[in-house]
N, C-alpha and C. Protein backbone atom coordinates (compact mmCIF):
# COMPACT_ATOMS: atom_id res chain seq x y z
N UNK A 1 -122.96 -65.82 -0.76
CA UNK A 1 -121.80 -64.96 -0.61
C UNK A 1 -121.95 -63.79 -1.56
N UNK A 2 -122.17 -62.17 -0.78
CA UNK A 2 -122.00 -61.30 -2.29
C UNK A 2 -120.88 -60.80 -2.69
N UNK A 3 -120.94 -61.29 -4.38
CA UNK A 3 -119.89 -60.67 -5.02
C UNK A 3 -119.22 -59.48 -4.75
N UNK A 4 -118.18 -59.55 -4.66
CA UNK A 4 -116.86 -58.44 -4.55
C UNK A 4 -117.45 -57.66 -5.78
N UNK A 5 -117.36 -55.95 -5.34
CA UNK A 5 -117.44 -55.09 -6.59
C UNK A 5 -115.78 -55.07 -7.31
N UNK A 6 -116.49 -55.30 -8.42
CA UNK A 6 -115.29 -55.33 -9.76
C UNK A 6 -114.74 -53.91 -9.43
N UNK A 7 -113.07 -53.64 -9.68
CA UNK A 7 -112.52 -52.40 -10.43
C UNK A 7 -112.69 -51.42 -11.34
N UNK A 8 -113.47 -52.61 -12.18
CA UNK A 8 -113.33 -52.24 -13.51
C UNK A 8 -114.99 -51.12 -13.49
N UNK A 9 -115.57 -51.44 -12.42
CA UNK A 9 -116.89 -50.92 -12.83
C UNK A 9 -117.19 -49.70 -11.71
N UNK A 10 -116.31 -48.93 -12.14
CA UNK A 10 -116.34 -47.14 -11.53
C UNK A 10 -117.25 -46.69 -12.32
N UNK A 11 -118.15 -46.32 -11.34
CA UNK A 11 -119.63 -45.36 -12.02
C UNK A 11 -119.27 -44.20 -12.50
N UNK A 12 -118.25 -43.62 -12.32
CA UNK A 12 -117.77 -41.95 -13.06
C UNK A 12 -117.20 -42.52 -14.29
N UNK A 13 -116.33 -43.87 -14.59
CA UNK A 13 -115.61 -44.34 -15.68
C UNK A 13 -117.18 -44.06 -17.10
N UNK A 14 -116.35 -43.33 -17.53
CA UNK A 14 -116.90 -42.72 -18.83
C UNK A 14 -117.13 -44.06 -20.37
N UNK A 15 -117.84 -45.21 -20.29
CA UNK A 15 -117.98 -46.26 -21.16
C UNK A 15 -119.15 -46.32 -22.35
N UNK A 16 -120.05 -45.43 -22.41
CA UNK A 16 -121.62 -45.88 -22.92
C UNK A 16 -121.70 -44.67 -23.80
N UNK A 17 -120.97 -44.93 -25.67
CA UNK A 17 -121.66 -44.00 -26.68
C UNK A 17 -123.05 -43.64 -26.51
N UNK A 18 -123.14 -42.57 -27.13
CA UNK A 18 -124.39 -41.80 -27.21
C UNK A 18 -125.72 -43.11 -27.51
N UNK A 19 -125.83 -43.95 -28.48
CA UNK A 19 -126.52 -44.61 -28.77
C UNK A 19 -126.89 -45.90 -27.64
N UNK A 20 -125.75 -46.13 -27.38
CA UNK A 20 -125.67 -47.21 -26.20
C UNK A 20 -126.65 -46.25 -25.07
N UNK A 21 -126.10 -45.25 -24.41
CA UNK A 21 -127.01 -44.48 -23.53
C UNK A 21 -128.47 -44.38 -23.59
N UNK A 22 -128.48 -43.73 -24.69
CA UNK A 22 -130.22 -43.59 -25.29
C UNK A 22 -131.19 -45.04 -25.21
N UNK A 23 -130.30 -46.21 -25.61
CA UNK A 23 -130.84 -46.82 -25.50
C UNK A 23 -131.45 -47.44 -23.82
N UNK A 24 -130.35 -47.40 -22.76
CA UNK A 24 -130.52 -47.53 -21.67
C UNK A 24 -130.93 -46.65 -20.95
N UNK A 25 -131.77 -45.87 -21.23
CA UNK A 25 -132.43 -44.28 -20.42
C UNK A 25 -133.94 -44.54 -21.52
N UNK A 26 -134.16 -45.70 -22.50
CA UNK A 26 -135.20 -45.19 -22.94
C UNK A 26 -135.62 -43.60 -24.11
N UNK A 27 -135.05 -43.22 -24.45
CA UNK A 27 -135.08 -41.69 -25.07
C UNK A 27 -134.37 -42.03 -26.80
N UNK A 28 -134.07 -40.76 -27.18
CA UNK A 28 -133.47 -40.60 -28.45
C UNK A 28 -132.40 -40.15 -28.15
N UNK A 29 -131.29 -40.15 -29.02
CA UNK A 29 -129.57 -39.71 -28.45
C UNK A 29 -129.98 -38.06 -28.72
N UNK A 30 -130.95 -37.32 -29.52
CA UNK A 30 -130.82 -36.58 -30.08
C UNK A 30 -131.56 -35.82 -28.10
N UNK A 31 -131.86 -36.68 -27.80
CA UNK A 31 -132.56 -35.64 -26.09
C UNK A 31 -131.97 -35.46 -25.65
N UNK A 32 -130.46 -36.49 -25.34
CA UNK A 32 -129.48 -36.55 -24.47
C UNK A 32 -128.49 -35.36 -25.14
N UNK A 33 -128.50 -35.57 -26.30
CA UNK A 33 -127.83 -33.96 -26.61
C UNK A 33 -128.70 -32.75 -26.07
N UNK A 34 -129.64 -32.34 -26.25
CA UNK A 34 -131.05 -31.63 -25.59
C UNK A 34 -130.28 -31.54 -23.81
N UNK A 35 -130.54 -32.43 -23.24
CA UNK A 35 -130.14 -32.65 -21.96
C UNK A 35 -128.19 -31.62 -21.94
N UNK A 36 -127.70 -32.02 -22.79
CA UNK A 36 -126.23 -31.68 -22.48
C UNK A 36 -126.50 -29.81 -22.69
N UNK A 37 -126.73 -29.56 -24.00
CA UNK A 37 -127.12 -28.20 -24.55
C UNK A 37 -127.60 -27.36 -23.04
N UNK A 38 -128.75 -28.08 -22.79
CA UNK A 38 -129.37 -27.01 -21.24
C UNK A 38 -128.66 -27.34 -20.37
N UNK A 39 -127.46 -28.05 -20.11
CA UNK A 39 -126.59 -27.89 -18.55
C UNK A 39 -126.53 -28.93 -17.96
N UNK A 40 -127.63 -29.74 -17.96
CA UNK A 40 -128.34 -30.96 -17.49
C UNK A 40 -127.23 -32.28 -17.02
N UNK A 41 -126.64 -32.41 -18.39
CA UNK A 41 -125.47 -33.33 -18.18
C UNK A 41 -123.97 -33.34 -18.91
N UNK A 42 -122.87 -33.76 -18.91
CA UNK A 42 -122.02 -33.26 -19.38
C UNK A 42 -121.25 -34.67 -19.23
N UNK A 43 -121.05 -35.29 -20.58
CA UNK A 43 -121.00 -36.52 -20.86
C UNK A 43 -119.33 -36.09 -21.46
N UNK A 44 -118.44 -37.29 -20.65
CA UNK A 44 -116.97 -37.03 -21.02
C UNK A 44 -116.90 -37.12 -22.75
N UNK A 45 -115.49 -36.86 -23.19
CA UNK A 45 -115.50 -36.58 -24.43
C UNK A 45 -114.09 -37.68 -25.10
N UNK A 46 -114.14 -38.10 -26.33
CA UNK A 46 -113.04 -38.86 -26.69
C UNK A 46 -112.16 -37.50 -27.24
N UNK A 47 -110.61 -37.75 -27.78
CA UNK A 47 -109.79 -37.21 -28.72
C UNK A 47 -110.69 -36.45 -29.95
N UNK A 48 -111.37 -38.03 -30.54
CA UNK A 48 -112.30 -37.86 -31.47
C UNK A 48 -113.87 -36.73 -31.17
N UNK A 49 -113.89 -36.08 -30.29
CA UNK A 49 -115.21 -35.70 -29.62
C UNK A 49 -116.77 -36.23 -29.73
N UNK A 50 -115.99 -38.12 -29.41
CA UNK A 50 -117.08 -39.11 -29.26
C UNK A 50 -117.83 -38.35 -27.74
N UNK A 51 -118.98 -38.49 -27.74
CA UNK A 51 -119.53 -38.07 -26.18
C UNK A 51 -119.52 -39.73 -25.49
N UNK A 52 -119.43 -40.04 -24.26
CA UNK A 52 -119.18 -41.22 -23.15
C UNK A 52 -119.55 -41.09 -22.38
N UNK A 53 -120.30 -42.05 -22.33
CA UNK A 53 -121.45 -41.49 -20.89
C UNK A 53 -121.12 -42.71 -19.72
N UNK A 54 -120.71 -42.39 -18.42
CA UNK A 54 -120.74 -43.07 -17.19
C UNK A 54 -122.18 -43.87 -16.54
N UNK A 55 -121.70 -44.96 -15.72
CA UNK A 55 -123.19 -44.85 -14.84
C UNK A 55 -123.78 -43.68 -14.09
N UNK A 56 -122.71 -43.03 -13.97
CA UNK A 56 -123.32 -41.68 -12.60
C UNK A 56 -123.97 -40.94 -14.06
N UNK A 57 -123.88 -40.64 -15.56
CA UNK A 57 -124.40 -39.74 -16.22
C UNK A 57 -125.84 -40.40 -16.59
N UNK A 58 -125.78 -42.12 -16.65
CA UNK A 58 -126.98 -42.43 -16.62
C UNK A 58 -128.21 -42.34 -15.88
N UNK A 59 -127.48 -42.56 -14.36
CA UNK A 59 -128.77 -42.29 -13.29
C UNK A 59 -129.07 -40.93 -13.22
N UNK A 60 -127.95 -39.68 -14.00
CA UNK A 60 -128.30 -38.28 -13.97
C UNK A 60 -129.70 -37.85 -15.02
N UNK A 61 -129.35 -39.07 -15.74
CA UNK A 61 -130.66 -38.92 -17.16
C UNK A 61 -131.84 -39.29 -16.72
N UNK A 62 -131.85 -40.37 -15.94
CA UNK A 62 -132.82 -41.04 -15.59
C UNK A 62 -133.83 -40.51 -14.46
N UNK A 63 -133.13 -39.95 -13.61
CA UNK A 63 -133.49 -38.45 -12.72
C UNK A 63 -134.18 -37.62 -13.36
N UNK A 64 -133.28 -36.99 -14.92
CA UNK A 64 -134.22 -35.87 -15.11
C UNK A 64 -135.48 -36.72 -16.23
N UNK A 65 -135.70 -37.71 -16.61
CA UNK A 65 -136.74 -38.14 -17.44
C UNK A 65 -137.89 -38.21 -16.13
N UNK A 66 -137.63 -38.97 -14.92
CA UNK A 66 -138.05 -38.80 -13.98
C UNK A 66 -139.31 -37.75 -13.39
N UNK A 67 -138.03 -36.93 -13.66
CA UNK A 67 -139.34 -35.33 -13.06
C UNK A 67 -139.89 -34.77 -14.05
N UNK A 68 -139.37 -34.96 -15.75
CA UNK A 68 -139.63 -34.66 -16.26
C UNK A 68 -141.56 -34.69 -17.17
N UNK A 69 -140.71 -36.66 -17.26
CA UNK A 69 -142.30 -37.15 -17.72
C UNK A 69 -143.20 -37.49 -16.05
N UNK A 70 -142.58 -38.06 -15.21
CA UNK A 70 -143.86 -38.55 -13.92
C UNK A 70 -143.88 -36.89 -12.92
N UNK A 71 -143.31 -36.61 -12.76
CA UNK A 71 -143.56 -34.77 -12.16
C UNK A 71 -143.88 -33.78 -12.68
N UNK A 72 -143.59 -33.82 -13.98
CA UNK A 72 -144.21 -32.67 -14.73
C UNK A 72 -143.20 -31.20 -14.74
N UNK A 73 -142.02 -31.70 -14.08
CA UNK A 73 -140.84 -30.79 -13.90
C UNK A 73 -140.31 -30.16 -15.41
N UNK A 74 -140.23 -29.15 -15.68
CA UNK A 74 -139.57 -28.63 -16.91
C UNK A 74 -137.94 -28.73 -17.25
N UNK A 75 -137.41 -28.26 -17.91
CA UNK A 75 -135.93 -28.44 -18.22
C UNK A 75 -135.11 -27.60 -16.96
N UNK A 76 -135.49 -26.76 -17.11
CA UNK A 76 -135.29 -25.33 -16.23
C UNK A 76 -135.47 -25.14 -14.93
N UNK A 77 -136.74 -25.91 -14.35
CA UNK A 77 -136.73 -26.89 -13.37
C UNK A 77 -136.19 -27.46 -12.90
N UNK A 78 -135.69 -28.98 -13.64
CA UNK A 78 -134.72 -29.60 -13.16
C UNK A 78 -133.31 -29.00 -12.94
N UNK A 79 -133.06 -28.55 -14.05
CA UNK A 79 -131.66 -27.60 -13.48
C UNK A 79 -131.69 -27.07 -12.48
N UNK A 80 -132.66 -26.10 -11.87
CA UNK A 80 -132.96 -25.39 -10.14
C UNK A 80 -132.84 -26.30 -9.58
N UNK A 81 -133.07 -27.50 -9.64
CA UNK A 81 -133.44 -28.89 -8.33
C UNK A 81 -132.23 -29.31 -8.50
N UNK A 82 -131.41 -29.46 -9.79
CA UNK A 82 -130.03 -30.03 -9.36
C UNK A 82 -128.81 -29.17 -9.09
N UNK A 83 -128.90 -27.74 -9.01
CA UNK A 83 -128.22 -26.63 -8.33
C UNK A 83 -128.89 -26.58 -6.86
N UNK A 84 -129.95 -26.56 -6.64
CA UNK A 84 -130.38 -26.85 -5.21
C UNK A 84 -129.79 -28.04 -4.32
N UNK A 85 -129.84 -29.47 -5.35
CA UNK A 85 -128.97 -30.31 -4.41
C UNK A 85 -127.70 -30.09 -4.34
N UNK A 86 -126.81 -29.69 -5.46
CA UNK A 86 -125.25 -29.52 -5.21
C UNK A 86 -125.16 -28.11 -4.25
N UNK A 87 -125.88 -27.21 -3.72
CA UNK A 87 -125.71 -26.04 -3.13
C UNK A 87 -126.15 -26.81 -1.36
N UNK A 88 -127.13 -27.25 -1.40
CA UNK A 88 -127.17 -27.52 -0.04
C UNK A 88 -126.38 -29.16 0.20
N UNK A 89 -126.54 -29.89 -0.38
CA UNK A 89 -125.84 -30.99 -0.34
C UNK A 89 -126.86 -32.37 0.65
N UNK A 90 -128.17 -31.69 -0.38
CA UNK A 90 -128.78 -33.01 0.32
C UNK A 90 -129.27 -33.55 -1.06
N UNK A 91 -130.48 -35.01 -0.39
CA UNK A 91 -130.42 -35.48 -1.72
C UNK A 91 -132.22 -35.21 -1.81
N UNK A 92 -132.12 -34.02 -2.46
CA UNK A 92 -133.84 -33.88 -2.45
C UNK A 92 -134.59 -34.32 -3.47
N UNK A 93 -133.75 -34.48 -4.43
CA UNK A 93 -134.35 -35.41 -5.49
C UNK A 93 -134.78 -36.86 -5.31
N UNK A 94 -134.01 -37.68 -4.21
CA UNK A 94 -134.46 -38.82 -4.01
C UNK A 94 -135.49 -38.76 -3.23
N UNK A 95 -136.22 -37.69 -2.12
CA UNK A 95 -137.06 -37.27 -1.51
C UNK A 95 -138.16 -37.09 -2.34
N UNK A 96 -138.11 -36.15 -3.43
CA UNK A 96 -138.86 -36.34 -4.39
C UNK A 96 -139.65 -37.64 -5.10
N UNK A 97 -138.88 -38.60 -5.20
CA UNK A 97 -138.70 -40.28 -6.01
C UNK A 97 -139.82 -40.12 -4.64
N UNK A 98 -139.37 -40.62 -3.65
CA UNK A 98 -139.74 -41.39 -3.01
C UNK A 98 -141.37 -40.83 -2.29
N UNK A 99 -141.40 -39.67 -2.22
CA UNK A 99 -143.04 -39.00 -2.21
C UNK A 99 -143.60 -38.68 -3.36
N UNK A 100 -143.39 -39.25 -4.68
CA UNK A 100 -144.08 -39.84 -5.55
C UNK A 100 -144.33 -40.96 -5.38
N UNK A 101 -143.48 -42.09 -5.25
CA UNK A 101 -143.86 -43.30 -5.35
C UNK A 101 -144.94 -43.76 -4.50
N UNK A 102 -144.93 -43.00 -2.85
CA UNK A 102 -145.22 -43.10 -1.88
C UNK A 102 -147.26 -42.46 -2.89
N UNK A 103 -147.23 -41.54 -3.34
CA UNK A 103 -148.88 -41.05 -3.63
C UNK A 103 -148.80 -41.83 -4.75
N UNK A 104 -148.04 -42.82 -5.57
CA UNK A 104 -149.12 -43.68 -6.94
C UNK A 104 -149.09 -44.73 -5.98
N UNK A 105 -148.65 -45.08 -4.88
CA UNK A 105 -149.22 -46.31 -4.61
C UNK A 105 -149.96 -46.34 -3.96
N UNK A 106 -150.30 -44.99 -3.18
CA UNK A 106 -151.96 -44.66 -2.29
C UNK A 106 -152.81 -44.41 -3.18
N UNK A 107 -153.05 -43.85 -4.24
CA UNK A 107 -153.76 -43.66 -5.56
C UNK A 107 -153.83 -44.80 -6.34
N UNK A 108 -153.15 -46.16 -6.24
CA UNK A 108 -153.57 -47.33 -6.53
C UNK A 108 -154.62 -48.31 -5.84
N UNK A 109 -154.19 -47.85 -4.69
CA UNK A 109 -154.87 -48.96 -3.28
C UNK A 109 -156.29 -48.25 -3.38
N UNK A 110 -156.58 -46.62 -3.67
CA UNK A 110 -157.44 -46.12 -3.45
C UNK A 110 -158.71 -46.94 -4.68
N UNK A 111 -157.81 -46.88 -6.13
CA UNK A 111 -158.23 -47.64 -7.22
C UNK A 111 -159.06 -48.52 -6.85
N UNK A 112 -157.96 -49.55 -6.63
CA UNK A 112 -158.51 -51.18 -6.31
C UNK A 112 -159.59 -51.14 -5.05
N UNK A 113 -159.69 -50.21 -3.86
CA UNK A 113 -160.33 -50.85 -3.05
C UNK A 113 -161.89 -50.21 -3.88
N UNK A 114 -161.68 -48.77 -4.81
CA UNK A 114 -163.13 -48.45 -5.37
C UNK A 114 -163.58 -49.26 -6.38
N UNK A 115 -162.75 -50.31 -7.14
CA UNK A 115 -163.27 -51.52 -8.10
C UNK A 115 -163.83 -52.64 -7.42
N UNK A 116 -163.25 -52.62 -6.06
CA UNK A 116 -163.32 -53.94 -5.38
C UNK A 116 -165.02 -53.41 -4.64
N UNK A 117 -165.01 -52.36 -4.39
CA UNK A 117 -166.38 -52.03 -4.23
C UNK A 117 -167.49 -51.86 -5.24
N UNK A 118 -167.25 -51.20 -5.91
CA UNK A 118 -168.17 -51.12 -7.20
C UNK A 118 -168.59 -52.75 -7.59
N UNK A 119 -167.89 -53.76 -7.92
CA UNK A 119 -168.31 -54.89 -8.37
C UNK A 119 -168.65 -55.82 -7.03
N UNK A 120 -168.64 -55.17 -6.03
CA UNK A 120 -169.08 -56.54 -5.20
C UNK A 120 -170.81 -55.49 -5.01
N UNK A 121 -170.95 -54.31 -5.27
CA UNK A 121 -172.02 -53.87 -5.31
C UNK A 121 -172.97 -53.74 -6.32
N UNK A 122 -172.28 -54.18 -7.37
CA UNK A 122 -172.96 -54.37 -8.73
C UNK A 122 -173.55 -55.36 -8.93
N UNK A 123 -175.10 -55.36 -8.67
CA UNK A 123 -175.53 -56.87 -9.13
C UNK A 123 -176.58 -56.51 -10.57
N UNK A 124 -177.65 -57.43 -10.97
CA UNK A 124 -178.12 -56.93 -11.85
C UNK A 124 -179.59 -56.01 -11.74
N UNK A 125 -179.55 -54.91 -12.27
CA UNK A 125 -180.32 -53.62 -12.16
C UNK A 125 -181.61 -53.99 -13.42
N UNK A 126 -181.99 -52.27 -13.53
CA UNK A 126 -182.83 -52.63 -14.53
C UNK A 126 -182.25 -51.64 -16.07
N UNK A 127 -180.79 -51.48 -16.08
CA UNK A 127 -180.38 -51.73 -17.14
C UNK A 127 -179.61 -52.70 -17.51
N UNK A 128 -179.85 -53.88 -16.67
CA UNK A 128 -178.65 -54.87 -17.03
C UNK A 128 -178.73 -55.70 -18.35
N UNK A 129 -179.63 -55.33 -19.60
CA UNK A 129 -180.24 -56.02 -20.73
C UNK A 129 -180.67 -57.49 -20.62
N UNK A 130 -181.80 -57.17 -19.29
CA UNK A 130 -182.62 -59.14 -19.20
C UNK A 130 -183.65 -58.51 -19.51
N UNK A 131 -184.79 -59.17 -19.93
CA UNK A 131 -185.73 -58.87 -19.82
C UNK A 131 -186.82 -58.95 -18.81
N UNK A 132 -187.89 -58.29 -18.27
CA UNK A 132 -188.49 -58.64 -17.20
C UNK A 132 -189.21 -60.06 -17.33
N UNK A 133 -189.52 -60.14 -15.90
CA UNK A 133 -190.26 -61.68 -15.96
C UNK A 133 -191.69 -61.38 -15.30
């Protein structure tokens, strides 16, 4: 039977200090400020001007670490790609995800089937350190 989604767990609901975040995105709190500074994300605020970060601000982080470290996407970059999706209103970033994932796992298979060749063709030569007989 799947669980009923809880109330309590609205992905815009603003719950996860700076440190809590950082820790669940992997990074330093000091990037996620980095991230806020360039536009990137905009993490609700307490009375106190604690920053609170939502699930929707997490998967926003996680997006841009995304293109950042596996695409090679710049800061400035990502900002164009996420004004590009809110302007046309598609989701091209997940298009993105997914024709990456789609070339490391043909660039894996390609791997394994050239190891799986190399060693079934590797037998012993005459540098293999035997000596002749």
């Amino acid at each position: 039977m799947a669980a009923a989604r809880r109330p309590d767990r609205d992905p815009t609901r603003p719950v996860y200090v700076i440190s809590v975040a950082a820790t669940l995105v992997s990074a330093h709190p000091r990037t996620l400020r980095i991230y806020e500074d360039e536009g990137l994300v905009c993490p609700a605020r307490t009375p106190t001007n604690i920053r609170l970060y939502s699930e929707e601000d997490i998967r926003r982080i996680l997006w841009i670490r995304h293109l950042t470290r596996d695409r090679g996407v710049n800061l400035a970059g990502v900002r164009t790609l996420f004004e590009l999706e809110e302007r046309l209103g598609k989701r091209i970033l997940e298009a993105l995800y997914d024709e990456g994932t789609r070339e490391q796992a043909a660039e894996a298979a390609a791997a394994e089937e050239a190891a799986k060749a190399a060693s079934g063709s590797a037998g012993p030569g005459p540098d293999d350190g035997s000596e002749p007989t």
